[in-house]
Protein backbone atom coordinates (compact mmCIF):
# COMPACT_ATOMS: atom_id res chain seq x y z
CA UNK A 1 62.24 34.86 51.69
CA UNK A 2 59.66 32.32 52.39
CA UNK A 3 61.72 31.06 55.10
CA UNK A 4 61.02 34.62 56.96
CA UNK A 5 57.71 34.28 55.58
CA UNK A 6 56.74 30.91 57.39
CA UNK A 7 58.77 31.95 60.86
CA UNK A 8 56.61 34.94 60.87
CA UNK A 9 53.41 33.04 60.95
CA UNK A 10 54.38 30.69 63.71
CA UNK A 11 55.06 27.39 60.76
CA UNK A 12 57.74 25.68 62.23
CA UNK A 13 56.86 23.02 59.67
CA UNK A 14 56.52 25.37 57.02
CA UNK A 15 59.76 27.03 57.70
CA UNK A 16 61.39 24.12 57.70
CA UNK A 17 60.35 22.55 55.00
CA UNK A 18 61.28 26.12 53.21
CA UNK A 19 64.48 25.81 54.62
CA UNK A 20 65.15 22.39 53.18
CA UNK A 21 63.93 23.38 49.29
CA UNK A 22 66.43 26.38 50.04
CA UNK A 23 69.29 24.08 50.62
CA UNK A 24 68.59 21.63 48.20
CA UNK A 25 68.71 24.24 45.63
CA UNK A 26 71.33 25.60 46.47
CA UNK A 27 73.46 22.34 46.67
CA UNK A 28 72.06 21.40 43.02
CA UNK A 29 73.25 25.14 41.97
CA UNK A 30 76.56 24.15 43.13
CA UNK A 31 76.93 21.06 41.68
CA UNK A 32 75.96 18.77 44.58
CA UNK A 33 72.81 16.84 45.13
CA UNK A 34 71.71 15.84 48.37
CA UNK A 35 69.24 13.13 49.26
């Protein structure tokens, strides 16, 4: 959610950052971590 939260303001940098806190959590919840 705040990934659609920072495209709707316009925050490229802010949805991208969002997107990257998404993925690394997800990878950890899967048993991967990413650098």
């Amino acid at each position: 959610m705040a990934i659609t939260v920072e495209l709707r303001k316009g925050d490229a940098e802010g949805a991208r950052s969002a997107m990257r806190s998404h993925v690394t959590d997800t990878a950890l919840r899967a048993g991967f971590e990413i650098g």
